[in-house]
N, C-alpha and C. Protein backbone atom coordinates (compact mmCIF):
# COMPACT_ATOMS: atom_id res chain seq x y z
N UNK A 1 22.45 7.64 5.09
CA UNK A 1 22.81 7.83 3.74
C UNK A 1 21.97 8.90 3.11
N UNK A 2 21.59 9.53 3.77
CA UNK A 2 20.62 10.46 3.34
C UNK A 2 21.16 11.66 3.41
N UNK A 3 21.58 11.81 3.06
CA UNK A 3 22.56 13.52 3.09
C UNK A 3 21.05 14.16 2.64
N UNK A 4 21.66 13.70 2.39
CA UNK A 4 20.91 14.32 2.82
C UNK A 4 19.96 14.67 2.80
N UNK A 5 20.58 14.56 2.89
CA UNK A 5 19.65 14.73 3.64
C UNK A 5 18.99 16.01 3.67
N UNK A 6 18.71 16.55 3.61
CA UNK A 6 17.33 16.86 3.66
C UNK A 6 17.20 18.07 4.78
N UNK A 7 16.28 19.04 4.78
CA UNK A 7 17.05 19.44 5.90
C UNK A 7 15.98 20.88 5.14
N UNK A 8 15.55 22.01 6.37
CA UNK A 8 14.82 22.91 5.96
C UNK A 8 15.53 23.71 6.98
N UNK A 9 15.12 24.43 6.67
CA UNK A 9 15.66 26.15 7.62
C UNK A 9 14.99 27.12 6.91
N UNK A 10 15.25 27.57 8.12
CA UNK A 10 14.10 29.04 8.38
C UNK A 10 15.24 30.04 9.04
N UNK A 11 15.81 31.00 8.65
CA UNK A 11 16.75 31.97 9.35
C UNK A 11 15.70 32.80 10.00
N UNK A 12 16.69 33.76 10.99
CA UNK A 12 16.09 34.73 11.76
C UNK A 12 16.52 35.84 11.47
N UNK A 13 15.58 37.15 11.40
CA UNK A 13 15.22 38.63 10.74
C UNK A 13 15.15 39.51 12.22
N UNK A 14 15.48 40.64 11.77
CA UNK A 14 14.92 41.33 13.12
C UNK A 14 14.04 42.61 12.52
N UNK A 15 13.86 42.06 11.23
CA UNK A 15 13.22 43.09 10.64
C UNK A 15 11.97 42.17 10.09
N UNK A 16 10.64 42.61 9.56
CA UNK A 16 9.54 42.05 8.68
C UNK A 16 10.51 41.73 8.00
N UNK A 17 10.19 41.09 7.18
CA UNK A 17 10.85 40.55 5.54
C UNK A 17 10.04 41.26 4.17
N UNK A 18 10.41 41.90 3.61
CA UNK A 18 9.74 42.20 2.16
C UNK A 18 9.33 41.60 1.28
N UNK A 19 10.56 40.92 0.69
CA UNK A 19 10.46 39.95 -0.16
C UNK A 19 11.12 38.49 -0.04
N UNK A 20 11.42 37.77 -0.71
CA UNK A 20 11.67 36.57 -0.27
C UNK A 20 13.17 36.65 0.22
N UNK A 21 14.24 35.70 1.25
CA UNK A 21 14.60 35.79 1.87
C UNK A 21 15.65 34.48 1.66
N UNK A 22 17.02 34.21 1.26
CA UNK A 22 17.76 33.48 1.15
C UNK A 22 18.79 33.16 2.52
N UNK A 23 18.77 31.97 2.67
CA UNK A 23 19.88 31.21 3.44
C UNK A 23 20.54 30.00 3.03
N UNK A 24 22.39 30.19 3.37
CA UNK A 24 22.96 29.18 2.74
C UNK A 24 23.32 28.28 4.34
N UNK A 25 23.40 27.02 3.89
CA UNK A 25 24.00 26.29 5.17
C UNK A 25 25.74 26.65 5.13
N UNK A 26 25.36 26.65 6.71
CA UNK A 26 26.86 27.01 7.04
C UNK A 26 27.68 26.20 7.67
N UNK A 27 26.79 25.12 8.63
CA UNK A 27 27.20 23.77 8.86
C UNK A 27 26.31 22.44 8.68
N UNK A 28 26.65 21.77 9.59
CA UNK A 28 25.67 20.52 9.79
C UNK A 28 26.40 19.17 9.26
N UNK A 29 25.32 18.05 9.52
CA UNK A 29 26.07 16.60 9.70
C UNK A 29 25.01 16.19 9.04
N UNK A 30 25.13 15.22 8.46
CA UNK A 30 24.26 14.02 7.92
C UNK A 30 24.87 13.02 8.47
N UNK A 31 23.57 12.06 9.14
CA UNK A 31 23.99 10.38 9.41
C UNK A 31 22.90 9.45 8.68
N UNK A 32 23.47 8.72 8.56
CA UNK A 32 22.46 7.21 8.68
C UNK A 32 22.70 6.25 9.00
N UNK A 33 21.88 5.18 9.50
CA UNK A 33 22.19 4.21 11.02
C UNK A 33 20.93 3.10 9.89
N UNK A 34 22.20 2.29 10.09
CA UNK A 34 21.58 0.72 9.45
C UNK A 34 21.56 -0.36 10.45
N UNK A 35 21.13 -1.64 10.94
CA UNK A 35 20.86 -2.15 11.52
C UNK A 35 20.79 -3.71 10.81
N UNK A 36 22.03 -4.43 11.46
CA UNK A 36 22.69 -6.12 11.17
C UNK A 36 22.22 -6.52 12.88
N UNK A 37 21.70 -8.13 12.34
CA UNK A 37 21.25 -8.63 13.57
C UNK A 37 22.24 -8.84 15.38
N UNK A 38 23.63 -8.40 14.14
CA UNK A 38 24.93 -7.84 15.33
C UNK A 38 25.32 -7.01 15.65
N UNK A 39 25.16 -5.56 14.52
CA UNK A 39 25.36 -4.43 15.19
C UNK A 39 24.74 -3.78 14.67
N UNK A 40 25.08 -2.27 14.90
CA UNK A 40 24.48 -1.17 14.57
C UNK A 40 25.35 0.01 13.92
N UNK A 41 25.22 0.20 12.42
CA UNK A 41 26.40 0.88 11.83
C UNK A 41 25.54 2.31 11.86
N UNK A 42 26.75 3.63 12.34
CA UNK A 42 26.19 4.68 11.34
C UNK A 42 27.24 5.51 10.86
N UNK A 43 27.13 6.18 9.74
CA UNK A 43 27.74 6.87 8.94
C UNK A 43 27.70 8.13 9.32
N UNK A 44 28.63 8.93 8.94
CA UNK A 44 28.12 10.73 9.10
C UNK A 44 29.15 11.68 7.96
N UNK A 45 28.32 12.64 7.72
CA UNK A 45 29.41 13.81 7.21
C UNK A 45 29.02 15.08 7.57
N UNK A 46 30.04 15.74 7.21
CA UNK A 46 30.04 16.85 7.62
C UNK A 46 29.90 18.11 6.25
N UNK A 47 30.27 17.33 4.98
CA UNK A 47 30.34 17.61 4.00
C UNK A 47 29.05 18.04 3.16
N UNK A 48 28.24 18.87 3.74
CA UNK A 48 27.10 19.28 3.00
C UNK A 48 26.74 20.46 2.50
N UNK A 49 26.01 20.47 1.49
CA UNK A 49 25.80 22.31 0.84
C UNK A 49 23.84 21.85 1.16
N UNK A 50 23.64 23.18 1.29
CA UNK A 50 22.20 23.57 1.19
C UNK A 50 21.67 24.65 1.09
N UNK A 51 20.61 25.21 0.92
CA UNK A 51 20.21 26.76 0.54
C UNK A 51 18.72 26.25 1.11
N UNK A 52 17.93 27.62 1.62
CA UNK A 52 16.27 27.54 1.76
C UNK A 52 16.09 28.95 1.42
N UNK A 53 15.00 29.22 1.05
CA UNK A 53 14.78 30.15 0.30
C UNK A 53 12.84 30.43 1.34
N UNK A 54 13.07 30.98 2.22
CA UNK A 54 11.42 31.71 2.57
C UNK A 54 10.93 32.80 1.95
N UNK A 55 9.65 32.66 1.74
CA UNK A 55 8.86 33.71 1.18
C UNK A 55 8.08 34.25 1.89
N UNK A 56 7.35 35.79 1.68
CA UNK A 56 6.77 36.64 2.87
C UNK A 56 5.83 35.69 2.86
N UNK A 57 4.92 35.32 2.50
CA UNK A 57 3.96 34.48 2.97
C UNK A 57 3.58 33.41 3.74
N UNK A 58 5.20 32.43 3.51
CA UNK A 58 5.74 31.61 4.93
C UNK A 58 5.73 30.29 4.22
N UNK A 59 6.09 30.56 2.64
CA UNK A 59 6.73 29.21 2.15
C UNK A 59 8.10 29.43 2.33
N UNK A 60 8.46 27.80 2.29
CA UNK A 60 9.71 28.10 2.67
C UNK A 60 10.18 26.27 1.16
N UNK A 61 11.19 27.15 0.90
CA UNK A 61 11.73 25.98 -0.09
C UNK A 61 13.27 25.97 0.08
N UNK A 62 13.59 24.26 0.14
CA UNK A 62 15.44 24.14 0.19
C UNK A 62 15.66 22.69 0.00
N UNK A 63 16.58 23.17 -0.85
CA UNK A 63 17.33 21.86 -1.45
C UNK A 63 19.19 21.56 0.05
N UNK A 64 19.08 20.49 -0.14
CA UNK A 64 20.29 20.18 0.61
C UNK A 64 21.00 18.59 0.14
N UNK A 65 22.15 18.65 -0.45
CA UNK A 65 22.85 17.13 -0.65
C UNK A 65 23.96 16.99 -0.33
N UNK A 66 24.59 16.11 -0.31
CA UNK A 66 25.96 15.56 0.19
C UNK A 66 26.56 14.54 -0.75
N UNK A 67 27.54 14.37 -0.65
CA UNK A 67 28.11 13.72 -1.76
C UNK A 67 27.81 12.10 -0.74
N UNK A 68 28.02 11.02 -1.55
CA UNK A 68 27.95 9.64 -0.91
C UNK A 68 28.92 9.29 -0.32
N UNK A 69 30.24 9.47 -1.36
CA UNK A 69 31.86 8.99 -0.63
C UNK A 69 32.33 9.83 0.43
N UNK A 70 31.60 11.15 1.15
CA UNK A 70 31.93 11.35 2.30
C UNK A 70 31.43 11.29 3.14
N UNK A 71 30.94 9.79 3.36
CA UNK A 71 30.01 9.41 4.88
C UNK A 71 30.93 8.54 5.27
N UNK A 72 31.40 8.61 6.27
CA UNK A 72 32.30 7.45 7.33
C UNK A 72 31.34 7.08 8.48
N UNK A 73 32.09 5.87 8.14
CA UNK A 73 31.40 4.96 9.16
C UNK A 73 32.37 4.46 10.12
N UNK A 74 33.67 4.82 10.02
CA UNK A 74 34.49 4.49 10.79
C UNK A 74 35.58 2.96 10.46
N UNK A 75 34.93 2.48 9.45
CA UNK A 75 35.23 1.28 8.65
C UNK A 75 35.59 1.64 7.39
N UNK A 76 36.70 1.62 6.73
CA UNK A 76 36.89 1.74 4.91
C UNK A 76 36.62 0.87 4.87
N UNK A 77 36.46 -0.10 4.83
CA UNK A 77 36.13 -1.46 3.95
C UNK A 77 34.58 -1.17 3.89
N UNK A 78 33.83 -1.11 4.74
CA UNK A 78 32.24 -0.93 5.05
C UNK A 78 31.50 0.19 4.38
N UNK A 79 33.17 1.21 4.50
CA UNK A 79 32.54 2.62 3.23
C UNK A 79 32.53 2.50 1.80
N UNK A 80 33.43 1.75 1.72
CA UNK A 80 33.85 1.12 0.05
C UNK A 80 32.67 0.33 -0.18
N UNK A 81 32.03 -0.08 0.49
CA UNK A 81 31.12 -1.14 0.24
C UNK A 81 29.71 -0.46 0.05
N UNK A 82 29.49 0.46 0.83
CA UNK A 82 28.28 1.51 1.02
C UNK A 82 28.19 1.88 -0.67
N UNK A 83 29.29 2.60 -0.84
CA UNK A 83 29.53 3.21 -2.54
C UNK A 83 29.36 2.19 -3.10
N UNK A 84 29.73 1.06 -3.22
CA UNK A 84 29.17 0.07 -4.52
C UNK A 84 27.92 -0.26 -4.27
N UNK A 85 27.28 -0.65 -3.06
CA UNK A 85 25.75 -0.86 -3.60
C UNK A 85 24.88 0.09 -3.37
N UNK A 86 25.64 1.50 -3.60
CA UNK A 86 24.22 2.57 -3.69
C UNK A 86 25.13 3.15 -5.31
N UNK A 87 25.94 2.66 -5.88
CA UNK A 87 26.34 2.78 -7.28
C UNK A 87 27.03 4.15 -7.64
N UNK A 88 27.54 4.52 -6.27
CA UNK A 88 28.30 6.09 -6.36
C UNK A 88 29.22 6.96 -7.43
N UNK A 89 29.41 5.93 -8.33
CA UNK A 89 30.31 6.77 -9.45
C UNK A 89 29.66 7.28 -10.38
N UNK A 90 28.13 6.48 -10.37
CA UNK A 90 26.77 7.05 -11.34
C UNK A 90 25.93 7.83 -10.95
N UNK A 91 25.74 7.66 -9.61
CA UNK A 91 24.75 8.68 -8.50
C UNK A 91 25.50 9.49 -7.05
N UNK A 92 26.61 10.47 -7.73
CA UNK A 92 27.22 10.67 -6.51
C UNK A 92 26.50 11.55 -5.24
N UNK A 93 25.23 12.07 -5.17
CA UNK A 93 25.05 12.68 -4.44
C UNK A 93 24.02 11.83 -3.84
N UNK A 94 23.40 12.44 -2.65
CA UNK A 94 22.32 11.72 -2.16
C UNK A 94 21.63 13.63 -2.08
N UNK A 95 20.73 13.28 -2.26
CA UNK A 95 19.75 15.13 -2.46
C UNK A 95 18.37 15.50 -1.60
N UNK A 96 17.59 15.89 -1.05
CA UNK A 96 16.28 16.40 -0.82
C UNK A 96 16.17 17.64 -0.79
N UNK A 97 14.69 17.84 -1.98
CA UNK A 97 14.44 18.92 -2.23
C UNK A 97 13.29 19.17 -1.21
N UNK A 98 12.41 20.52 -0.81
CA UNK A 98 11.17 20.57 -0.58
C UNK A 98 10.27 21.80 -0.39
N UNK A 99 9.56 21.57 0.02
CA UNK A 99 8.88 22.54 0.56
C UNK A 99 7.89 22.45 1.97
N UNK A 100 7.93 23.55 2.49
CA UNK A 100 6.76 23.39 3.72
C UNK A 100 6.37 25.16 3.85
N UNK A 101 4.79 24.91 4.50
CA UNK A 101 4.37 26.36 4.95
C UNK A 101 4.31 26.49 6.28
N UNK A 102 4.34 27.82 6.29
CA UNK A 102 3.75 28.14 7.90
C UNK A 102 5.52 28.53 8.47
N UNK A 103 5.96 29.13 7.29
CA UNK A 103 7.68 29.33 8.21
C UNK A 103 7.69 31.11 8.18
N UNK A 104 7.77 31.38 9.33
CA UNK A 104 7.67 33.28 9.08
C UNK A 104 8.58 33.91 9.62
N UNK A 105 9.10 35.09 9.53
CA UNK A 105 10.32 35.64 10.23
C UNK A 105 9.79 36.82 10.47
N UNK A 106 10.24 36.88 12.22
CA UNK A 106 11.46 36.16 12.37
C UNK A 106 10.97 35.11 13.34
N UNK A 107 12.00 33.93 12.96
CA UNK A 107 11.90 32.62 13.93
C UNK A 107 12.43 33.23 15.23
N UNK A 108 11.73 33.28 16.54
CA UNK A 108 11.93 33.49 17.87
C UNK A 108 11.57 32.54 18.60
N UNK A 109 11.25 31.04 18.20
CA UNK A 109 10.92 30.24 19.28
C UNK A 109 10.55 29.14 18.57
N UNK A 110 11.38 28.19 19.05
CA UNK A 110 11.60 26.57 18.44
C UNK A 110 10.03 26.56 17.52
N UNK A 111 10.15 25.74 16.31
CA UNK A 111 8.93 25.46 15.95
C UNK A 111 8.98 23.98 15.25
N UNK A 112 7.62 23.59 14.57
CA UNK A 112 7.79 21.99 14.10
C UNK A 112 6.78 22.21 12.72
N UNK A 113 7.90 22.16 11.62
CA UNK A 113 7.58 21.83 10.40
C UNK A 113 7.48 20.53 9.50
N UNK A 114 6.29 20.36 8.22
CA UNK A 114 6.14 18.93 7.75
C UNK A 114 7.03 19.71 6.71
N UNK A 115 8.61 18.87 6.19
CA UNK A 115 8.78 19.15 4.37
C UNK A 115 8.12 18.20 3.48
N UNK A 116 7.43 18.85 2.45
CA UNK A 116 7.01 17.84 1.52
C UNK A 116 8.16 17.64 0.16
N UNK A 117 8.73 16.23 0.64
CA UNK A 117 10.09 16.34 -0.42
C UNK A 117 10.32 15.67 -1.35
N UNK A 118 11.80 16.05 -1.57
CA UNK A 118 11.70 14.18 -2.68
C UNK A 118 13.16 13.79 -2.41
N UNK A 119 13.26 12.33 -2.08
CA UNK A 119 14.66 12.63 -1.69
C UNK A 119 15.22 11.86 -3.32
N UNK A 120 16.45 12.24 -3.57
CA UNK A 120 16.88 11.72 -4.73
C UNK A 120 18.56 10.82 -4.72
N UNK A 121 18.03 9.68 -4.74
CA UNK A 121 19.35 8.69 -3.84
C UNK A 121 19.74 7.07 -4.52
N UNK A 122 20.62 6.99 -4.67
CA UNK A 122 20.76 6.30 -5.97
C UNK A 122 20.22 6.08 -7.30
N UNK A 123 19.81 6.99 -7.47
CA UNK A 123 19.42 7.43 -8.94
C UNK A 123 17.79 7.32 -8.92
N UNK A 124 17.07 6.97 -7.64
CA UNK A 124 15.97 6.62 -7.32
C UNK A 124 15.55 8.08 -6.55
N UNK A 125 14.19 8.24 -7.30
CA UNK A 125 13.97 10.04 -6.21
C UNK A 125 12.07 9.12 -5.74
N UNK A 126 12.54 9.47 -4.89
CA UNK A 126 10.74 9.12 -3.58
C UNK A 126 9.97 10.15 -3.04
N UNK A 127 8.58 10.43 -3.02
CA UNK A 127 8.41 11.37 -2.10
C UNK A 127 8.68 10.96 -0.43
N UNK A 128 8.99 11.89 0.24
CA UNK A 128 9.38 12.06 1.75
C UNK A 128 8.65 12.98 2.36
N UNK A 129 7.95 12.77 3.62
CA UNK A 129 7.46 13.57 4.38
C UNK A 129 8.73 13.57 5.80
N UNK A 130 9.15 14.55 5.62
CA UNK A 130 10.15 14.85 7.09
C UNK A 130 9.94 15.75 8.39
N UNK A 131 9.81 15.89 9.46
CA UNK A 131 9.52 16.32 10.14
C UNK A 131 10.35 17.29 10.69
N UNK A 132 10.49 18.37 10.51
CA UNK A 132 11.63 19.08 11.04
C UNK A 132 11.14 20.03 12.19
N UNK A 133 12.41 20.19 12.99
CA UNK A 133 12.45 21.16 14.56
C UNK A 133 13.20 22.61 13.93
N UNK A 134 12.65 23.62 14.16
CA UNK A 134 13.59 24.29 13.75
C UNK A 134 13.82 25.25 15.32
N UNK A 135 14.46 25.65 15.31
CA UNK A 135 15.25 26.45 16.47
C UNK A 135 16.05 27.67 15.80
N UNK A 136 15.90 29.12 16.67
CA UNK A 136 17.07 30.13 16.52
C UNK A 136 18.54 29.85 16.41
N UNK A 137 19.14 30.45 15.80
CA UNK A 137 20.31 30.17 16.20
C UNK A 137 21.45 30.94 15.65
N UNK A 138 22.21 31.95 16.48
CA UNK A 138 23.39 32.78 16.09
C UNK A 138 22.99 33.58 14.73
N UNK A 139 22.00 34.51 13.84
CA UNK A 139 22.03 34.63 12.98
C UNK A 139 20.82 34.02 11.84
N UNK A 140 20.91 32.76 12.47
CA UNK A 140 20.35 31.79 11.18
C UNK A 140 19.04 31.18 12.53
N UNK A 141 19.25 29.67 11.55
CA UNK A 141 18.09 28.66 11.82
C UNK A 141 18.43 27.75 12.08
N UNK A 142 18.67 26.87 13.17
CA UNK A 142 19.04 25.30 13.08
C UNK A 142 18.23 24.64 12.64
N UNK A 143 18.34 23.41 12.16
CA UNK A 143 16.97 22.21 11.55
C UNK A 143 17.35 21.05 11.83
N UNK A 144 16.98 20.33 13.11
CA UNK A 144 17.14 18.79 13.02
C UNK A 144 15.91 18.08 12.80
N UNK A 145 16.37 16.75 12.51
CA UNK A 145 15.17 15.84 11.54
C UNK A 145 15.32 14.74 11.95
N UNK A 146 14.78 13.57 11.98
CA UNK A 146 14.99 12.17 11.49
C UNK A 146 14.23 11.86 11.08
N UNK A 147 14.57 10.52 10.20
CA UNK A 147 13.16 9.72 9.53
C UNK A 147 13.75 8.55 8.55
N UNK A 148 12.61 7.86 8.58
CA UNK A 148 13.57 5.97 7.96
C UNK A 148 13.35 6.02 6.57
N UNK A 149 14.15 5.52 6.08
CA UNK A 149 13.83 5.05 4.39
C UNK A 149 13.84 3.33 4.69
N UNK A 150 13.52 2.97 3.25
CA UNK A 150 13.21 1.50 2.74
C UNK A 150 14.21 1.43 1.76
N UNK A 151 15.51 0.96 2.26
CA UNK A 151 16.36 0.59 1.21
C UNK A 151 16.14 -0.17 -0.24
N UNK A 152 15.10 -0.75 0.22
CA UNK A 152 14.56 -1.81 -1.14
C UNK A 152 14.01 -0.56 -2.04
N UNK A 153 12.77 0.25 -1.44
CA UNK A 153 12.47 1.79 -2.20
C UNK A 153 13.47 2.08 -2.93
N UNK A 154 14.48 2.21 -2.69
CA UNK A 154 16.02 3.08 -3.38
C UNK A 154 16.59 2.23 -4.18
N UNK A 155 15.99 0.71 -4.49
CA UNK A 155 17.00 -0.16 -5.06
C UNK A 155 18.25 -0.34 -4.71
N UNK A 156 18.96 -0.61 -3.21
CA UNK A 156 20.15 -0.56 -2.82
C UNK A 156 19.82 -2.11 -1.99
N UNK A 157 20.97 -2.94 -2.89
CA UNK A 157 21.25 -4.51 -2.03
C UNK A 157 21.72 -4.12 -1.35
N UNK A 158 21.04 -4.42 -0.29
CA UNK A 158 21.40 -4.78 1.08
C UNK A 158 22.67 -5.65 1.33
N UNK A 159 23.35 -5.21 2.39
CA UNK A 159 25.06 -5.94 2.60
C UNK A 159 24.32 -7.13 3.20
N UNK A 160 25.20 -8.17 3.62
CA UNK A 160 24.85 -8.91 4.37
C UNK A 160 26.48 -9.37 5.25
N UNK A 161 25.93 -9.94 6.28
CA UNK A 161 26.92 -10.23 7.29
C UNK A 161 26.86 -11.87 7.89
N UNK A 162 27.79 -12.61 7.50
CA UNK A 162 27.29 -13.81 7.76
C UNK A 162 25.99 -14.66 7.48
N UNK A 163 25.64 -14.24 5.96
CA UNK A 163 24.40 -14.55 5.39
C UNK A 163 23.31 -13.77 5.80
N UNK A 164 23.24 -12.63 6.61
CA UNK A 164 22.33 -12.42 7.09
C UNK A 164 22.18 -10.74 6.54
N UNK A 165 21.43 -10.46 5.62
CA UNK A 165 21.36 -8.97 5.11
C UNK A 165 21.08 -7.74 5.85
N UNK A 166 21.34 -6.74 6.39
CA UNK A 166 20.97 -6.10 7.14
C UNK A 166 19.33 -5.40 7.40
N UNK A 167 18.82 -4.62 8.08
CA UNK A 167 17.55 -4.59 7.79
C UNK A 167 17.15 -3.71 6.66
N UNK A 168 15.62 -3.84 6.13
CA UNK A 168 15.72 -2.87 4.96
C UNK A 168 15.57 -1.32 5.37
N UNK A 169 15.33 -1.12 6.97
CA UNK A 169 15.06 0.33 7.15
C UNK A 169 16.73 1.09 7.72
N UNK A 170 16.42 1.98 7.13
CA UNK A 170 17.94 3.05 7.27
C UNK A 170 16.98 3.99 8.08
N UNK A 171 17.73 5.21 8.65
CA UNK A 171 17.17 5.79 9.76
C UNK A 171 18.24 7.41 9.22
N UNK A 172 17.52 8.16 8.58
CA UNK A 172 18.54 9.26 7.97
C UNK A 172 17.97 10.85 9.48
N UNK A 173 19.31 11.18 9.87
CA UNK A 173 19.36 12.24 10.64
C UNK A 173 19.73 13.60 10.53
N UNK A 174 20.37 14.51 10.69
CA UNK A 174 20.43 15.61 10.45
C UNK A 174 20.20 16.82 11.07
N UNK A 175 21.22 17.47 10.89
CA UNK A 175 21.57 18.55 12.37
C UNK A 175 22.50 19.54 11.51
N UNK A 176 21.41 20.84 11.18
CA UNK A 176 21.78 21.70 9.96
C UNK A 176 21.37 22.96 10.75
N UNK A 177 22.75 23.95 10.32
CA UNK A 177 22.42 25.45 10.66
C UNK A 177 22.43 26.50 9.26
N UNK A 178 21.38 26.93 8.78
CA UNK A 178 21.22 28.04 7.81
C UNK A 178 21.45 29.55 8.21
N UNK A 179 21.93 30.28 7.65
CA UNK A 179 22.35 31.66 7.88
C UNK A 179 22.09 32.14 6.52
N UNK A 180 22.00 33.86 7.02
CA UNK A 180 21.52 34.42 5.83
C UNK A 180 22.70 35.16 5.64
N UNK A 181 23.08 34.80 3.91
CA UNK A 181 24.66 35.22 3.17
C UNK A 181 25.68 36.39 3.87
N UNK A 182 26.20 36.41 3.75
CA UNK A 182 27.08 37.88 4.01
C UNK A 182 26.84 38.86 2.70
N UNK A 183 26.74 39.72 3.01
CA UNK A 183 26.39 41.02 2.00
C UNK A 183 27.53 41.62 1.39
């Protein structure tokens, strides 16, 4: 449920960079994987916007969100249900903003960044430390991530299944490619 999630990129230059340096996402997925003492649900979309913005110095800042009502889980009833207890008609997005250093261009070889974020998700914003991979890729930057939230943190009742509520940790993923705009 984390659209998003969250998500950093670093594009690739074949030139120094001058000044600071914009990339919009061009794809990527958000999931999140909840856990009932019977199964194991996860959600995904495909439906995400994001931007990162590096600077010559090797900050790197990007916001990335997703709307809530387009995570499937493969269940409507289970998605309908997701939206009422994370309160989606009042908090439709799920958001993370952040920042991290040490990102320089051009990216030529996988690297491992901390974002220092905030994720902002049912109307509840937390700080997040996320761990991101970033990798080359066609142009841009890929960025995959994972990392758990505390549903109780977010104020989101927990479903339950045969009396039994699911656990409070969610497990938010993410598999994002940034490119730098067309001119």
């Amino acid at each position: 449920m984390r659209p998003l999630f969250c998500a950093l990129l670093i594009g690739v230059s074949t030139a120094a960079a001058e000044g600071p340096q914009s990339f919009d996402l061009h794809q990527g997925t958000l999931t999140y994987t909840v856990v009932h003492k019977l199964h194991r649900v996860t959600g995904a979309t495909h439906e995400v916007e994001g931007r990162a913005l590096i600077q010559p110095g090797g900050g790197l800042r990007v916001q990335v969100r997703a709307k809530v009502a387009s995570f499937d889980s493969g269940n409507s009833n289970r998605d309908e249900h997701m939206r009422e207890v994370t309160h989606e008609p009042a908090h439709p997005y799920v958001q993370i903003k952040g920042t991290a250093a040490g990102v320089t261009l051009p990216i030529s070889a996988p690297a491992d960044v901390v974002l220092q974020g905030t994720l902002d998700f049912n109307g509840q914003q937390q700080p997040e430390q996320i761990k991101v991979h970033l990798e080359p890729h066609e142009g841009g930057v890929r960025a995959r991530f994972s990392f758990p939230i505390s549903l109780g943190a977010f104020q989101v009742e927990r479903p339950e299944l045969l009396l039994v509520k699911i656990e409070d940790k969610a497990t938010i993923e993410g598999d994002l490619v940034f490119v730098k705009p067309k001119s």
